[in-house]
N, C-alpha and C. Protein backbone atom coordinates (compact mmCIF):
# COMPACT_ATOMS: atom_id res chain seq x y z
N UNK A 1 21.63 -84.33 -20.31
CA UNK A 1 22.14 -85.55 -19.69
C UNK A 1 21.03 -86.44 -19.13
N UNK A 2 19.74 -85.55 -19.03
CA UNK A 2 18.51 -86.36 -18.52
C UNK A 2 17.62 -86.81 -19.19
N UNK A 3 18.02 -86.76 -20.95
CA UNK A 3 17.07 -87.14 -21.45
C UNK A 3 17.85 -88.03 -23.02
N UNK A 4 16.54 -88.70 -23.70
CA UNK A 4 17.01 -89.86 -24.37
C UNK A 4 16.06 -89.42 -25.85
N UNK A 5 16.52 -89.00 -26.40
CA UNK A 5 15.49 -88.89 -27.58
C UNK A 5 15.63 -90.28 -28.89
N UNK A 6 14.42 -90.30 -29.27
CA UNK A 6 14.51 -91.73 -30.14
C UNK A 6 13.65 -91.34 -31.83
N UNK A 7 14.32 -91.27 -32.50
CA UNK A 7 13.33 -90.85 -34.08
C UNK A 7 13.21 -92.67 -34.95
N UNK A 8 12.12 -92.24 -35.84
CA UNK A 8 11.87 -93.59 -36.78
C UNK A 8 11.23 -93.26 -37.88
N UNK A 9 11.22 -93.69 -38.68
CA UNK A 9 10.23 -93.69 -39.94
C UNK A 9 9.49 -94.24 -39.92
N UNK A 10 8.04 -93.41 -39.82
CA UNK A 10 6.98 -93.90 -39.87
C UNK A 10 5.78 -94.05 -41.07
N UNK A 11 4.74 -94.79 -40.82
CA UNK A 11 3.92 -95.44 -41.50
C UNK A 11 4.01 -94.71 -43.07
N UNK A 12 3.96 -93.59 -42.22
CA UNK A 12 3.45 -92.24 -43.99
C UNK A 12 4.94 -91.69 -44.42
N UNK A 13 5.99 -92.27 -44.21
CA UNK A 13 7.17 -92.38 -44.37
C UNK A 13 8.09 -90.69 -43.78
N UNK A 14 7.42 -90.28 -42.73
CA UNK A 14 8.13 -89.18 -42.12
C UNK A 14 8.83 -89.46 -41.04
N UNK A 15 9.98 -88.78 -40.68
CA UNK A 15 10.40 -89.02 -39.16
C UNK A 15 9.52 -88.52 -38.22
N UNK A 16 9.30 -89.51 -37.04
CA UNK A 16 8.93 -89.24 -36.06
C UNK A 16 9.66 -89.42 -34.70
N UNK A 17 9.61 -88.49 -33.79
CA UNK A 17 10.56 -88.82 -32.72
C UNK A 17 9.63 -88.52 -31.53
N UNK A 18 10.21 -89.08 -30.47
CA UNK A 18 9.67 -89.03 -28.72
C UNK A 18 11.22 -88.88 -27.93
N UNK A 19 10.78 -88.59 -26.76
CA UNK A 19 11.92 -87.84 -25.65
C UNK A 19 11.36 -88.73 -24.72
N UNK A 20 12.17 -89.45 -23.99
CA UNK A 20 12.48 -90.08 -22.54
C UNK A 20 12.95 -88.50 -21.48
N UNK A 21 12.18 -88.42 -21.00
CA UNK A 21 12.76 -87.25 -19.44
C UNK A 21 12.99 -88.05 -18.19
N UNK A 22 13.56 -87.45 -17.25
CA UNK A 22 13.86 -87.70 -15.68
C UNK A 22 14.91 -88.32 -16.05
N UNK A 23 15.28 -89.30 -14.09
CA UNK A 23 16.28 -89.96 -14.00
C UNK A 23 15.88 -91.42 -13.83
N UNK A 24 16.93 -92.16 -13.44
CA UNK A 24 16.81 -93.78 -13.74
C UNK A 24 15.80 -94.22 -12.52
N UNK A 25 15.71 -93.41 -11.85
CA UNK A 25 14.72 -93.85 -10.77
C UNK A 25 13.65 -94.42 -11.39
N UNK A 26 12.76 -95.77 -10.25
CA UNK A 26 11.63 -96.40 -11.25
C UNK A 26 10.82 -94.80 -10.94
N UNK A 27 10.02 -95.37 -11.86
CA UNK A 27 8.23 -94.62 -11.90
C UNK A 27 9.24 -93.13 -12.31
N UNK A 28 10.27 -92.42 -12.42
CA UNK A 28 10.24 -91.52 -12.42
C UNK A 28 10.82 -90.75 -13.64
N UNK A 29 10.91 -91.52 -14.80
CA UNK A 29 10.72 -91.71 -16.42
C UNK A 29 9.87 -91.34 -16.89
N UNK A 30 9.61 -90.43 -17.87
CA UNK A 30 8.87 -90.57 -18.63
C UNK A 30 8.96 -90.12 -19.99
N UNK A 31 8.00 -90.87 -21.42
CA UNK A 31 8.02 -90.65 -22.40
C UNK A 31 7.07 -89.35 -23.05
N UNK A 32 7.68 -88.62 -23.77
CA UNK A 32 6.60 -87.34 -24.11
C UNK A 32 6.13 -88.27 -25.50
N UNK A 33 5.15 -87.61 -26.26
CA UNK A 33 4.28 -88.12 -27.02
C UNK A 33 5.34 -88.32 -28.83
N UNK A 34 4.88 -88.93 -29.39
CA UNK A 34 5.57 -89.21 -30.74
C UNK A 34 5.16 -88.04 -31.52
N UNK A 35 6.08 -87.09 -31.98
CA UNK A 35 6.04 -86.34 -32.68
C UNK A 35 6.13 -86.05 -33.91
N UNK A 36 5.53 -85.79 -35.22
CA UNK A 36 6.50 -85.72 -36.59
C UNK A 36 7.29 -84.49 -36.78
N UNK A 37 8.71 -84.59 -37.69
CA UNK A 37 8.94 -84.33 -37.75
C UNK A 37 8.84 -83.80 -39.46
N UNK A 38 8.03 -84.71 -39.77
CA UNK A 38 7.99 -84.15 -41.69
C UNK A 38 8.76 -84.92 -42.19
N UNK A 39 9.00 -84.36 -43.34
CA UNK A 39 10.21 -85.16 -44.73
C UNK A 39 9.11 -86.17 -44.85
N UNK A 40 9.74 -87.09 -46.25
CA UNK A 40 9.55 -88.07 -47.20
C UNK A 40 11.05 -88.81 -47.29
N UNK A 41 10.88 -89.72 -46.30
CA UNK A 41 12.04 -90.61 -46.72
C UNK A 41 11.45 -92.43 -47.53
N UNK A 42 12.83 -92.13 -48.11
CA UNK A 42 13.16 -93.17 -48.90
C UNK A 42 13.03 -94.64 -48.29
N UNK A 43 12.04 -95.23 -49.53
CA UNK A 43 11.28 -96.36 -48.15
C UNK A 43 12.48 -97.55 -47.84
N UNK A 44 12.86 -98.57 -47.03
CA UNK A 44 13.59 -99.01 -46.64
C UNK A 44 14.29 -98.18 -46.03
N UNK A 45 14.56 -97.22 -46.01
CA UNK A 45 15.55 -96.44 -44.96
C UNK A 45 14.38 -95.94 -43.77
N UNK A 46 15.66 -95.39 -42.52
CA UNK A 46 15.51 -95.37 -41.26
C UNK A 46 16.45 -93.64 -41.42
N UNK A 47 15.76 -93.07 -40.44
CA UNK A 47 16.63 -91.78 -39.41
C UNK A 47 17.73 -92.25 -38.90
N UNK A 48 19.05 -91.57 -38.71
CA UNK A 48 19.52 -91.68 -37.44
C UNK A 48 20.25 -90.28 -37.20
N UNK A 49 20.47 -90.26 -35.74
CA UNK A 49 20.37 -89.05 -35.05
C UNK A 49 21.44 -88.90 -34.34
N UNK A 50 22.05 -88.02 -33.34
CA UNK A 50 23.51 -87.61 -32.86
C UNK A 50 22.78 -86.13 -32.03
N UNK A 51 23.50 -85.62 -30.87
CA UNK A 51 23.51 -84.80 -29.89
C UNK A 51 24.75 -84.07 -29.86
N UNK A 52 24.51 -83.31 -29.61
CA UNK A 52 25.99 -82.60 -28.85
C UNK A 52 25.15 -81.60 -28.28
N UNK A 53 26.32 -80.36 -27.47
CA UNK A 53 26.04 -79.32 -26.52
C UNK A 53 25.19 -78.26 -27.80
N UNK A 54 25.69 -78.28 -28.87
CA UNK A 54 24.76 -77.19 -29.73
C UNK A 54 23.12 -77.99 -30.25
N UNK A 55 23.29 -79.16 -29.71
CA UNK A 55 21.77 -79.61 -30.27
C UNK A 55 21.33 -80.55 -30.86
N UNK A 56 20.71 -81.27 -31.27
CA UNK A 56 20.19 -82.71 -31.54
C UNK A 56 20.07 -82.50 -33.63
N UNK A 57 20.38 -83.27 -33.61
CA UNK A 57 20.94 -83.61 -35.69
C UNK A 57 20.48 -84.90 -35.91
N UNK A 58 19.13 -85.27 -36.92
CA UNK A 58 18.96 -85.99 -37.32
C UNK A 58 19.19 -86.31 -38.89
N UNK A 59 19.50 -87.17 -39.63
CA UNK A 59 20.18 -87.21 -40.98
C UNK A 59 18.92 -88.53 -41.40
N UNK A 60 18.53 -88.23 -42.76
CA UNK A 60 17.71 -89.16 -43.68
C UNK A 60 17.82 -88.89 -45.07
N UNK A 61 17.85 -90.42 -45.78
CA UNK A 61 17.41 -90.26 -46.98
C UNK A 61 16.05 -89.65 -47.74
N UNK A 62 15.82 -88.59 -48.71
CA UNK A 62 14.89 -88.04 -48.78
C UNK A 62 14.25 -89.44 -50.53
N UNK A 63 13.20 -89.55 -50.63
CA UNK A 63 13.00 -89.78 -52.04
C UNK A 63 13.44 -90.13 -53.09
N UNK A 64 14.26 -88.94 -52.91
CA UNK A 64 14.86 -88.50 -54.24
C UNK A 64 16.23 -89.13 -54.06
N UNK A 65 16.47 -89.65 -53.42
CA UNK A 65 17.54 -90.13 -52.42
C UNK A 65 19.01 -88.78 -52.21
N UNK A 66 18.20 -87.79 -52.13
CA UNK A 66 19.32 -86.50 -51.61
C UNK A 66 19.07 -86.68 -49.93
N UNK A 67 20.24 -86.41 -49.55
CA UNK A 67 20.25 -86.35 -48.04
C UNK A 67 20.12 -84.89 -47.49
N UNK A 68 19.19 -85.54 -46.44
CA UNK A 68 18.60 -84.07 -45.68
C UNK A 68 18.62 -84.61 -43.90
N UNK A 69 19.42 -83.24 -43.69
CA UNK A 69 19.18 -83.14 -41.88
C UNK A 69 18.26 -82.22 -41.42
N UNK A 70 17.10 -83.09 -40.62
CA UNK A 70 16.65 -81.97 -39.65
C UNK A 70 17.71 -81.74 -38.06
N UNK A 71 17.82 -80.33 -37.99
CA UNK A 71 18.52 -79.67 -36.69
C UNK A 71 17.90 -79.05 -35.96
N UNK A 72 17.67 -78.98 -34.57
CA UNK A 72 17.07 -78.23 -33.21
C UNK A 72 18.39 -78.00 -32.70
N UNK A 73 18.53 -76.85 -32.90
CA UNK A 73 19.81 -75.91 -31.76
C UNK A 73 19.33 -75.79 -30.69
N UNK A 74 19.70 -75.85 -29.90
CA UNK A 74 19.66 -75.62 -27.92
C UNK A 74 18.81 -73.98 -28.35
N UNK A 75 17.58 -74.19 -28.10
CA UNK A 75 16.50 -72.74 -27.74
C UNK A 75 15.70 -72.57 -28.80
N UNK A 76 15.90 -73.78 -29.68
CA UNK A 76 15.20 -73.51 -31.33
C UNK A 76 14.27 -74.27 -31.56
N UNK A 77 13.60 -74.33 -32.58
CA UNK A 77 13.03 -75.06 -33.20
C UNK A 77 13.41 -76.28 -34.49
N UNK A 78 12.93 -77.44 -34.72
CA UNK A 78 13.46 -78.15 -35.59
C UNK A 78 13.13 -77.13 -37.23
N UNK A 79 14.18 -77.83 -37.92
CA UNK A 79 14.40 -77.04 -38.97
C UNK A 79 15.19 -78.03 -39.96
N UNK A 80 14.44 -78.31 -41.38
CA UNK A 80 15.15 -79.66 -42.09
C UNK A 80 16.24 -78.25 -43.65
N UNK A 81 16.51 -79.12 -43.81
CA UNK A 81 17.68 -78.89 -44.65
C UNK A 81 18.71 -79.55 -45.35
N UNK A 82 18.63 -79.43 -46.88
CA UNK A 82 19.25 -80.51 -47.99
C UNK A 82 20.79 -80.36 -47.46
N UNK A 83 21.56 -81.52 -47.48
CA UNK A 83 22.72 -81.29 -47.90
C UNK A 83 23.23 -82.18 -49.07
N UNK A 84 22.57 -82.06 -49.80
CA UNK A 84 22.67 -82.64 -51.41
C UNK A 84 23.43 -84.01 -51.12
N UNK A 85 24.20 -84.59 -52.33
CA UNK A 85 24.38 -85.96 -52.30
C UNK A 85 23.43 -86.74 -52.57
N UNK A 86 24.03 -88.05 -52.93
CA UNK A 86 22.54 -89.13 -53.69
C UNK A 86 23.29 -90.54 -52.60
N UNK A 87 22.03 -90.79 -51.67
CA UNK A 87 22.57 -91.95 -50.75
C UNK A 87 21.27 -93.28 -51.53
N UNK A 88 21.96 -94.59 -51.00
CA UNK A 88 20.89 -95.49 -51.38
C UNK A 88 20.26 -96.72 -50.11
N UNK A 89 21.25 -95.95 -48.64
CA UNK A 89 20.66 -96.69 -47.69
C UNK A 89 20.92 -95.88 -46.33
N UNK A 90 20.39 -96.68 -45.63
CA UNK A 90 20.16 -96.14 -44.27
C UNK A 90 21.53 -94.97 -43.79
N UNK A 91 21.39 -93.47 -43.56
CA UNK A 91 22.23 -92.81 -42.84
C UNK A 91 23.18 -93.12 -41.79
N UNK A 92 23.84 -93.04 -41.15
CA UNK A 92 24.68 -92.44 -40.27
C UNK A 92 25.13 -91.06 -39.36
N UNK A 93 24.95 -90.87 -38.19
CA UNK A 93 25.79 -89.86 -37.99
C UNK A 93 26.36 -89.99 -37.05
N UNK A 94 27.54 -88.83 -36.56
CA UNK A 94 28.19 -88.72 -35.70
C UNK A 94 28.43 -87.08 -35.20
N UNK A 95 29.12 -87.18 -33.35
CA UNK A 95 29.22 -85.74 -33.56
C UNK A 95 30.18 -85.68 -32.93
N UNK A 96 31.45 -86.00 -33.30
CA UNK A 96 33.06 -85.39 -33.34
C UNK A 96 33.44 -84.34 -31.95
N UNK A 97 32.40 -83.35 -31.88
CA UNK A 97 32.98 -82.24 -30.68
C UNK A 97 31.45 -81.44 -30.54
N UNK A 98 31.76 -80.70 -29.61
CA UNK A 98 30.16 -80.31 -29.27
C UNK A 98 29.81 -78.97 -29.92
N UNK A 99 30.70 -78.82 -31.36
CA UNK A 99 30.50 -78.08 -32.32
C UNK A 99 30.17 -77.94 -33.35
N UNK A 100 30.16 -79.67 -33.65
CA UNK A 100 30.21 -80.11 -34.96
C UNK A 100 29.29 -81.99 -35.23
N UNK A 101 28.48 -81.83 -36.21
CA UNK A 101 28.07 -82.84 -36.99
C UNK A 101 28.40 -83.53 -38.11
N UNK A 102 28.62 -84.49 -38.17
CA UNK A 102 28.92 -85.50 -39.23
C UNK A 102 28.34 -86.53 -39.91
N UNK A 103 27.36 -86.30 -41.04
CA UNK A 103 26.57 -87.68 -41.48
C UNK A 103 27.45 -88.48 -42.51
N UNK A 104 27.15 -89.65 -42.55
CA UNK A 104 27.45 -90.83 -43.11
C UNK A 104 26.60 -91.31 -43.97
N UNK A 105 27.04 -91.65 -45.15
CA UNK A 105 25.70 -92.18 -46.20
C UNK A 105 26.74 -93.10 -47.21
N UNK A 106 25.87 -93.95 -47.90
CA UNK A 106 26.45 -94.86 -48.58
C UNK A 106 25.73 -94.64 -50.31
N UNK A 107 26.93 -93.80 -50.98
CA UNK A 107 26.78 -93.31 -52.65
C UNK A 107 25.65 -94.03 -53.13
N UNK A 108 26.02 -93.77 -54.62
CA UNK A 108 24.57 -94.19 -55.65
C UNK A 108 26.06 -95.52 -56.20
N UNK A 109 27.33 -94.98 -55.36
CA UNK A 109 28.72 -95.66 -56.00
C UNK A 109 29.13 -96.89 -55.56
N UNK A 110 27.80 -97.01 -54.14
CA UNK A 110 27.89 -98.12 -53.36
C UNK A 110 29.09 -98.02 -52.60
N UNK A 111 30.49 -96.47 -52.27
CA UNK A 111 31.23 -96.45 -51.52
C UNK A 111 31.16 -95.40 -49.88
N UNK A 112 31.30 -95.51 -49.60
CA UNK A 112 31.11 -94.53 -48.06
C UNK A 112 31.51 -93.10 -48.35
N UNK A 113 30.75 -92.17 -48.07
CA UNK A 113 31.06 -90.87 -47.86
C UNK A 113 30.14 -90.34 -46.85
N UNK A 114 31.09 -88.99 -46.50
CA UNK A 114 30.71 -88.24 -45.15
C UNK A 114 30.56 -86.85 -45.84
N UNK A 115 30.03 -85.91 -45.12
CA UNK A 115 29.62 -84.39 -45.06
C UNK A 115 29.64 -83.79 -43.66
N UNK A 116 30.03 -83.32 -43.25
CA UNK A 116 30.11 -81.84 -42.29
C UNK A 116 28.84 -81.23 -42.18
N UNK A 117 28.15 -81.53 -41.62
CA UNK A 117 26.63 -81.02 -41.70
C UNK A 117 26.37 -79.84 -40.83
N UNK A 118 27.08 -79.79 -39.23
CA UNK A 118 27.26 -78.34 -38.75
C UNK A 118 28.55 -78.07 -38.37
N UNK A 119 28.93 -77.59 -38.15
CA UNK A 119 30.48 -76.80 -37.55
C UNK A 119 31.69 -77.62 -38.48
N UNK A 120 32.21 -77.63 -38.29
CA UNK A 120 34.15 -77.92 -38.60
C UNK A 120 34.47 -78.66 -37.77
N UNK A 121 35.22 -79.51 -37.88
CA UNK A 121 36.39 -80.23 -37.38
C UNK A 121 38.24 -79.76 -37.68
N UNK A 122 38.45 -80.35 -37.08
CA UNK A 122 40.38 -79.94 -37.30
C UNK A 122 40.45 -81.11 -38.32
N UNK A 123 40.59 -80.02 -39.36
CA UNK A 123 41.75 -80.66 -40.63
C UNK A 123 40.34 -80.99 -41.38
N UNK A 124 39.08 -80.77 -41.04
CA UNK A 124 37.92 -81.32 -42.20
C UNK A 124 37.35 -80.49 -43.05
N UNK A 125 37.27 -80.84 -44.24
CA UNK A 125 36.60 -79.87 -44.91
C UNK A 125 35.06 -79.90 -46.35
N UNK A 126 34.79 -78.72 -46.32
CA UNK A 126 33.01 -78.71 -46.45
C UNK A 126 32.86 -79.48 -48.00
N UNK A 127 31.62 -80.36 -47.90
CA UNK A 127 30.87 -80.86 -48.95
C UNK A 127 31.35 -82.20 -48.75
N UNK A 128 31.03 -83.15 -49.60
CA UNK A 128 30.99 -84.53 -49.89
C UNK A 128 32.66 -85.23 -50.19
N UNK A 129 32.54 -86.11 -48.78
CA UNK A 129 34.60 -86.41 -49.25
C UNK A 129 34.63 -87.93 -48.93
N UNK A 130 34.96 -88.61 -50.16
CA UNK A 130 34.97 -89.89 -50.47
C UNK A 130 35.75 -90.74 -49.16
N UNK A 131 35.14 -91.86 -48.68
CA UNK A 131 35.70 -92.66 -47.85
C UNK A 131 36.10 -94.14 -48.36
N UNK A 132 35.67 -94.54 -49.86
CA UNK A 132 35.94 -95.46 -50.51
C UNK A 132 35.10 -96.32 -49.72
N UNK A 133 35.76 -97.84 -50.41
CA UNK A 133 35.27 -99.11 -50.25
C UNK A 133 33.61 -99.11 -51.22
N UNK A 134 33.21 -100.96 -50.59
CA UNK A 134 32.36 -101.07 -51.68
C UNK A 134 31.32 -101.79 -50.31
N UNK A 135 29.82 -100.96 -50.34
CA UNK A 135 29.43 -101.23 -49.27
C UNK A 135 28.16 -102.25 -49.96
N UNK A 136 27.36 -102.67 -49.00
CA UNK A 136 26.36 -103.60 -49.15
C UNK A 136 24.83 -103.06 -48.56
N UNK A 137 25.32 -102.04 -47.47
CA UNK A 137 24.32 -101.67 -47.26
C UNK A 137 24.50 -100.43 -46.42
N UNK A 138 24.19 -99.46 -45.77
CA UNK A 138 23.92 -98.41 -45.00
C UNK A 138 25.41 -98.51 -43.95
N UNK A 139 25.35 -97.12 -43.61
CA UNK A 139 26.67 -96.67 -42.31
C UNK A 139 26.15 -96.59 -41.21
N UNK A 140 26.76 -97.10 -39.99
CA UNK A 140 26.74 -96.31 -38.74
C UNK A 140 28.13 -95.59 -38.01
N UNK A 141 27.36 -94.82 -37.46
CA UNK A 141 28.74 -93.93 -36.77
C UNK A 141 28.57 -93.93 -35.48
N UNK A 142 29.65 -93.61 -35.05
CA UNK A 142 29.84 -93.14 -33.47
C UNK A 142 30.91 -92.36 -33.12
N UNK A 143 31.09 -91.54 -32.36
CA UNK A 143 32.14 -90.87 -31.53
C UNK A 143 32.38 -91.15 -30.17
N UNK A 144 33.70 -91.36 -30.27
CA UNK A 144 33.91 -92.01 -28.59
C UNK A 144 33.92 -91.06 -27.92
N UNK A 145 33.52 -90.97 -26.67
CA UNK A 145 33.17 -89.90 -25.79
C UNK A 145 34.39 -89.48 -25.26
N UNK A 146 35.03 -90.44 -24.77
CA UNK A 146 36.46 -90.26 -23.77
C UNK A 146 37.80 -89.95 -25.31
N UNK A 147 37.18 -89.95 -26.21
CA UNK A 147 38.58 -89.99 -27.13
C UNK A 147 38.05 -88.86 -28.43
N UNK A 148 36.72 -88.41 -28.51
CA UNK A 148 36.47 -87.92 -29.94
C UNK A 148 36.85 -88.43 -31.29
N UNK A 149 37.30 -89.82 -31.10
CA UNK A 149 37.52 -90.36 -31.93
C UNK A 149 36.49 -90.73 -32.92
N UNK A 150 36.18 -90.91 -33.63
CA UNK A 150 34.71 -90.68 -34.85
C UNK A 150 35.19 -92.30 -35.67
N UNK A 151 34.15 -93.33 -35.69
CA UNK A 151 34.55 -94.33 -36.68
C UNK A 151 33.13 -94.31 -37.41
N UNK A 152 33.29 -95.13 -38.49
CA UNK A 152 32.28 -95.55 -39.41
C UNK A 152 32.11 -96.59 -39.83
N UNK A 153 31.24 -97.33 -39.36
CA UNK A 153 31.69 -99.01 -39.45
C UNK A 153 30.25 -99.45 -40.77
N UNK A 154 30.55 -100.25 -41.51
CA UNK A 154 30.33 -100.57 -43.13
C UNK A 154 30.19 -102.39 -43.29
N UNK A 155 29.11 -102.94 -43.59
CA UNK A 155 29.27 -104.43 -43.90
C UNK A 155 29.79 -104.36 -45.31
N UNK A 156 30.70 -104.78 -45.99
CA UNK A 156 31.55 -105.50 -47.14
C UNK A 156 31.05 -106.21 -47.98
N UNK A 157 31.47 -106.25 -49.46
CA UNK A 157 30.84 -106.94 -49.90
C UNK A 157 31.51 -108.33 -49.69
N UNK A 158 32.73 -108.54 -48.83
CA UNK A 158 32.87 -109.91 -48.36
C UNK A 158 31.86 -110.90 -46.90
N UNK A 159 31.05 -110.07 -46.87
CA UNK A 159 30.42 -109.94 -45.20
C UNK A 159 30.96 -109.93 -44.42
N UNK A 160 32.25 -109.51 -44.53
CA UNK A 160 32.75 -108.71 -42.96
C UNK A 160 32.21 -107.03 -42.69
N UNK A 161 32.21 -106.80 -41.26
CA UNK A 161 31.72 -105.57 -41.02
C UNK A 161 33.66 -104.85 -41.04
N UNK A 162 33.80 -103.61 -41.70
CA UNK A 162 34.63 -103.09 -41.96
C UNK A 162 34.51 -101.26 -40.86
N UNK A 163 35.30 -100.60 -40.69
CA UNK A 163 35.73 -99.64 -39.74
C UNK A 163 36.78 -98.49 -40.60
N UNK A 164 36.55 -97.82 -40.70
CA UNK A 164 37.08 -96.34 -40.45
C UNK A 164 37.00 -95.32 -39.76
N UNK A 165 38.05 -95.13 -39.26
CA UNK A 165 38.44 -94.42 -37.88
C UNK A 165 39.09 -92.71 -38.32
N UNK A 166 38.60 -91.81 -37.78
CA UNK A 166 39.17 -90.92 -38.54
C UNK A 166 39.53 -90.05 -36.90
N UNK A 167 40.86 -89.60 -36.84
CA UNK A 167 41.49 -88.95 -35.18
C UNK A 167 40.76 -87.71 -34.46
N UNK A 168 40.94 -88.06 -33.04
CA UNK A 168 40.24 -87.21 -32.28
C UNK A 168 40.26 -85.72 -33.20
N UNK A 169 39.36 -84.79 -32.92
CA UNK A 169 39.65 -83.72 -33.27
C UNK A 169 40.00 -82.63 -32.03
């Protein structure tokens, strides 16, 4: 609850991340040093990342454009890992319950799909499950805190930004 972690793709195209510690008090913040984390991502794309009580989940396009999460479990070490699929822009994730991860990526089909990257959800199930539509560019996600409600919001190829909402779990 006291801390803020931030990842990016950097110069040599790996994620790198830093940690914000303390509380909001001035002077009593601070940033730990930029770290890599490895991988080869896919240039134009970006990391993005998600928390819960089991641990911090970052999701990227690799190269090859297969999607890969690095995971740090609460007492662990980071640790990357394919979860196949062919994305062609910036990730997404989300984390549904403090059991479970959810990345977001946008096909080779140009339509939205999700994966289950750690734990289960109620009523979800494992590998790659079509969310349709016809995207323009990359997903973001979020989970509402007060509702577990999980959306995925998508720019259109009309340029409206578009939403899928999928129920608390």
């Amino acid at each position: 609850p006291d801390a803020l972690s931030v990842f990016v793709r950097g110069n040599n195209g790996a994620v790198w991340g830093r940690t914000l510690h303390g509380t909001p008090t001035p002077g009593q913040m601070e940033w730990t040093p930029w770290v890599s984390l490895g991988g080869k991502l896919l240039p134009g794309t970006a990391p993005a990342s998600a928390g819960n009580a089991s641990g911090l989940f970052t999701v990227a396009v690799g190269t090859s454009h297969a999607v890969w999460v690095a995971e740090r479990l609460v007492g662990k070490l980071w640790t990357w890992h394919s979860i196949g699929g062919k994305a062609t822009a910036d990730p997404g994730i989300a984390s549904p319950s403090p059991n479970a991860a959810v990345a977001f990526v946008r096909g080779t089909d140009n339509a939205a799909w999700y994966n289950e990257v750690f734990g289960r959800t109620k009523g979800g199930a494992a590998g790659w499950q079509l969310m349709h539509g016809k995207l323009t560019s990359g997903v973001t996600a979020i989970t509402r805190p007060a509702t577990t409600q999980t959306s995925g919001f998508v720019p259109g190829t009309d340029n409206l930004a578009w939403a899928k909402n999928r129920p608390a779990t």
